[in-house]
N, C-alpha and C. Protein backbone atom coordinates (compact mmCIF):
# COMPACT_ATOMS: atom_id res chain seq x y z
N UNK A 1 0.85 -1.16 0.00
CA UNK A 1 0.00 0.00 0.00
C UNK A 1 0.90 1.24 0.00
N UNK A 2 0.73 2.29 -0.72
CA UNK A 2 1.29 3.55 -0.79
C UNK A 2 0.60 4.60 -0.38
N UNK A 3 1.24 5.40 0.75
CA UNK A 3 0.51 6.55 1.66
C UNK A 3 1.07 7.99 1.18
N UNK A 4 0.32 9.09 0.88
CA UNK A 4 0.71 10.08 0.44
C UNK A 4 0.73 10.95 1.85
N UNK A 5 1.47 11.36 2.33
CA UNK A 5 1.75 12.08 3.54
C UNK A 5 1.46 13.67 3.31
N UNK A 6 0.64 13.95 3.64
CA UNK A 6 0.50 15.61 3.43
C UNK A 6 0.83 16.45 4.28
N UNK A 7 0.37 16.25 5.59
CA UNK A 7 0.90 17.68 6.28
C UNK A 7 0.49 16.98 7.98
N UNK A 8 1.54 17.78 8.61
CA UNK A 8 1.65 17.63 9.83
C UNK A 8 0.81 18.50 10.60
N UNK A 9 -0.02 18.03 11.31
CA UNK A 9 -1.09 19.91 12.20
C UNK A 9 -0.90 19.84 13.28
N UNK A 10 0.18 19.17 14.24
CA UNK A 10 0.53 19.20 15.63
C UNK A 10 1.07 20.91 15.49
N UNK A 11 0.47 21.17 16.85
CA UNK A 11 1.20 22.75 17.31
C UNK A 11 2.85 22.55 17.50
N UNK A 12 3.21 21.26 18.07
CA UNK A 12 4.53 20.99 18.77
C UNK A 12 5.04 19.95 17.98
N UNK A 13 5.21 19.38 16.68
CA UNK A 13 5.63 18.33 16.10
C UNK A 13 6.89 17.58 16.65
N UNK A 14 6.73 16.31 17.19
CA UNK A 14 7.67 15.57 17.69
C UNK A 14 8.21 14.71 16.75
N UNK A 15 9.71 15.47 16.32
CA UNK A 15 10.42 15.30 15.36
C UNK A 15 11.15 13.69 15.76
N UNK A 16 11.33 13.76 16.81
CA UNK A 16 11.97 12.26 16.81
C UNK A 16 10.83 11.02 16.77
N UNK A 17 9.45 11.44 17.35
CA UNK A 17 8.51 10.64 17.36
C UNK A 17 8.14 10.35 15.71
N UNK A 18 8.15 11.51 14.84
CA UNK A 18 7.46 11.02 13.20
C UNK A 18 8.78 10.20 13.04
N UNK A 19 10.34 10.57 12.86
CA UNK A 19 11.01 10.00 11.64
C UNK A 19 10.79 8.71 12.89
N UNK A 20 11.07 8.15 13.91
CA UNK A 20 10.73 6.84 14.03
C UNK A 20 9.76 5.94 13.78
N UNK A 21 8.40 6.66 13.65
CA UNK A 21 7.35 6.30 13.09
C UNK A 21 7.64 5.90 11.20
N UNK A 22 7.98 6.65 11.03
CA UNK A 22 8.37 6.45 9.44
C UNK A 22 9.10 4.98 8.70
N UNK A 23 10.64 5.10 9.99
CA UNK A 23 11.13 3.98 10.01
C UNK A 23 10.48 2.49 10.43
N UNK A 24 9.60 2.98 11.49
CA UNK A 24 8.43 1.34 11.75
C UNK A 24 7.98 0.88 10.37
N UNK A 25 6.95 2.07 9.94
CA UNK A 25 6.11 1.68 9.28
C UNK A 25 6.08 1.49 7.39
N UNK A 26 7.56 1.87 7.23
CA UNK A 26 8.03 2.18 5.81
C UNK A 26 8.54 0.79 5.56
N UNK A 27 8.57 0.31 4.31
CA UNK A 27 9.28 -0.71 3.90
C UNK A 27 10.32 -0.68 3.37
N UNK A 28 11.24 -0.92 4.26
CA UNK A 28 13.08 -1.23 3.95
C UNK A 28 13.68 0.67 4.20
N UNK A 29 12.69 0.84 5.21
CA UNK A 29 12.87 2.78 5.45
C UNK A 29 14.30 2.35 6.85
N UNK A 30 14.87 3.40 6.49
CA UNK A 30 16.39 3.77 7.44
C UNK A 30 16.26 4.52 8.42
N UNK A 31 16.99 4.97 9.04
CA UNK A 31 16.76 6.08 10.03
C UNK A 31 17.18 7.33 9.15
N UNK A 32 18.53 7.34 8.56
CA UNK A 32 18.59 8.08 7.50
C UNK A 32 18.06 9.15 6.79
N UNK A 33 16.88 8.39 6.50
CA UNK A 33 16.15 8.43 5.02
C UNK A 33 14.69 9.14 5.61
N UNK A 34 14.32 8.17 6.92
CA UNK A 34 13.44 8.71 7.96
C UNK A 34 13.36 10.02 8.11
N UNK A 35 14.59 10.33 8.79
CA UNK A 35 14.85 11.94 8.95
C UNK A 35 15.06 12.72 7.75
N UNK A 36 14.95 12.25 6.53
CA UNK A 36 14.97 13.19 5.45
C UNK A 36 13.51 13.60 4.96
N UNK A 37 12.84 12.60 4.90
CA UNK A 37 11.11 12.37 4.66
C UNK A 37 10.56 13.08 5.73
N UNK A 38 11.09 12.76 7.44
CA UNK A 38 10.27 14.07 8.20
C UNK A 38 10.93 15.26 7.73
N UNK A 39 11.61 15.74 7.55
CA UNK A 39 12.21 17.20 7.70
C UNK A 39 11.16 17.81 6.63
N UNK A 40 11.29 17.13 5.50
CA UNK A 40 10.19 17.31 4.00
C UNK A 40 8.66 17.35 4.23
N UNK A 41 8.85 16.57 5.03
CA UNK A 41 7.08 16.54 5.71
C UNK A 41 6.45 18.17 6.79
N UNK A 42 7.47 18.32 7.13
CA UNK A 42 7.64 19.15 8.04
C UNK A 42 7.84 20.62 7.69
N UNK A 43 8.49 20.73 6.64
CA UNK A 43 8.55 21.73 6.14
C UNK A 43 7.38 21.81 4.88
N UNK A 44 6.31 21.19 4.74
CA UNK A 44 4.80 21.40 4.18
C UNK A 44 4.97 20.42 2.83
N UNK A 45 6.16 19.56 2.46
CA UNK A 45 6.40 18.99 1.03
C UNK A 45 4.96 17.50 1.72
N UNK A 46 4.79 17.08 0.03
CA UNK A 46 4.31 15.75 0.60
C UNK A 46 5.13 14.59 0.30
N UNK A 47 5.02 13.65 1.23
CA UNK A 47 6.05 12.26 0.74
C UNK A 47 4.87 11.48 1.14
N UNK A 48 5.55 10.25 0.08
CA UNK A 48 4.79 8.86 -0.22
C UNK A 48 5.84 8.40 -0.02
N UNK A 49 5.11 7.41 1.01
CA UNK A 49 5.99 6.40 1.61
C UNK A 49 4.87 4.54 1.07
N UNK A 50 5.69 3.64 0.80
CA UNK A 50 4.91 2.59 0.81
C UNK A 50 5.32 1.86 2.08
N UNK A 51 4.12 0.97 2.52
CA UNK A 51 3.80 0.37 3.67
C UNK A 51 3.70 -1.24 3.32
N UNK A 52 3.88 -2.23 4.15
CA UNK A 52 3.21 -3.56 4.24
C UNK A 52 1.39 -3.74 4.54
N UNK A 53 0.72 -4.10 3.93
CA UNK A 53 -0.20 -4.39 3.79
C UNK A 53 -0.90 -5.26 5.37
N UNK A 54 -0.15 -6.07 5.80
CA UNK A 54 -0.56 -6.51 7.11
C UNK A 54 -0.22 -5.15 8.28
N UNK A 55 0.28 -4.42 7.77
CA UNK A 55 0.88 -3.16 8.92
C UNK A 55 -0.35 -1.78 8.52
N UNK A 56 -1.38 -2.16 7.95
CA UNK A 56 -1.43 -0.82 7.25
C UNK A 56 -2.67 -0.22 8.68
N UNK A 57 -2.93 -0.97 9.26
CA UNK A 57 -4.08 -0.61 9.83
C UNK A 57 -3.54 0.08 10.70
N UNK A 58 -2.06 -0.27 12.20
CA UNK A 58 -1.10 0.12 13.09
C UNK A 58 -0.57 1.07 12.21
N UNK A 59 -0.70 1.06 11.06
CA UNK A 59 0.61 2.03 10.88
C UNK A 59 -0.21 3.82 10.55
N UNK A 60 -1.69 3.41 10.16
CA UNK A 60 -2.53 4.58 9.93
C UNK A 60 -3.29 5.23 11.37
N UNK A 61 -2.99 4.26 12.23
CA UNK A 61 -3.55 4.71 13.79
C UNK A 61 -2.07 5.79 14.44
N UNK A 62 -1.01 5.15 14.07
CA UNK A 62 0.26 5.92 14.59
C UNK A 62 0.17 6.90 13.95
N UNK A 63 0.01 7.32 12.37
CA UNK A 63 -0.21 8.56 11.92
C UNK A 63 -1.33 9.82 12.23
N UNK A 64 -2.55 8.70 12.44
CA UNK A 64 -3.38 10.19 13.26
C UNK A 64 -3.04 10.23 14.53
N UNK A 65 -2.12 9.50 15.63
CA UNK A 65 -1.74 9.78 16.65
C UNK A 65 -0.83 10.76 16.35
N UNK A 66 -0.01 11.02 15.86
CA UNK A 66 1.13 11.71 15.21
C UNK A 66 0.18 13.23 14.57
N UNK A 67 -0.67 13.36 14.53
CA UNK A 67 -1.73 14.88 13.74
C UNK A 67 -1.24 14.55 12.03
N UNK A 68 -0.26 13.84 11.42
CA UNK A 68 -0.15 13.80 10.39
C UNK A 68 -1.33 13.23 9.20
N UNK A 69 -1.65 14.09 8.56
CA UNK A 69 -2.66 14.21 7.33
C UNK A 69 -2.15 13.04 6.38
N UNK A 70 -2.82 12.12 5.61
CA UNK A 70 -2.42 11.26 4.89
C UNK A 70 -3.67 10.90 3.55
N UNK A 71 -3.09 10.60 2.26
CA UNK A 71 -4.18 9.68 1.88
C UNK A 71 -3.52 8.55 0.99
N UNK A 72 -4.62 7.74 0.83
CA UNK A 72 -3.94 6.38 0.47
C UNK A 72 -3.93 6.60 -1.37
N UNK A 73 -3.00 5.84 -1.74
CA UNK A 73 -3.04 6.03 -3.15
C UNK A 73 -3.34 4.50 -3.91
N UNK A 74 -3.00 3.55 -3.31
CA UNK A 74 -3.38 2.03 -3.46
C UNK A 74 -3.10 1.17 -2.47
């Protein structure tokens, strides 16, 4: 499944909380790469990230825990 990440609406965005979230829930995602996709996220870009299909349900509950805006693309 592929998630289009749009925008973050936390007042206080917890920068270490998204890129670890990213790294859970991304397939074959780094820490790296994590922190490049939040910074992008963060600064208003959108990233698509793809997900595992058995993860998609945990991994869309951590994102509205997170205030991050998303939509699915398949």
């Amino acid at each position: 499944m592929k998630l289009n990440l749009l925008s973050c609406d936390a007042q206080r965005p917890d920068r270490r909380a998204i890129a670890s979230c990213l790294t859970d829930i991304s397939l074959g995602g780094n820490d790296s790469l994590s922190n490049e996709l939040m910074d992008m996220l963060l600064e208003g870009d959108a990233v698509t990230v793809a997900i595992e299909d058995k993860n998609s349900g945990s991994a869309l509950r951590a994102l509205r825990k997170l205030s991050i805006d998303y939509e699915i693309l398949e």
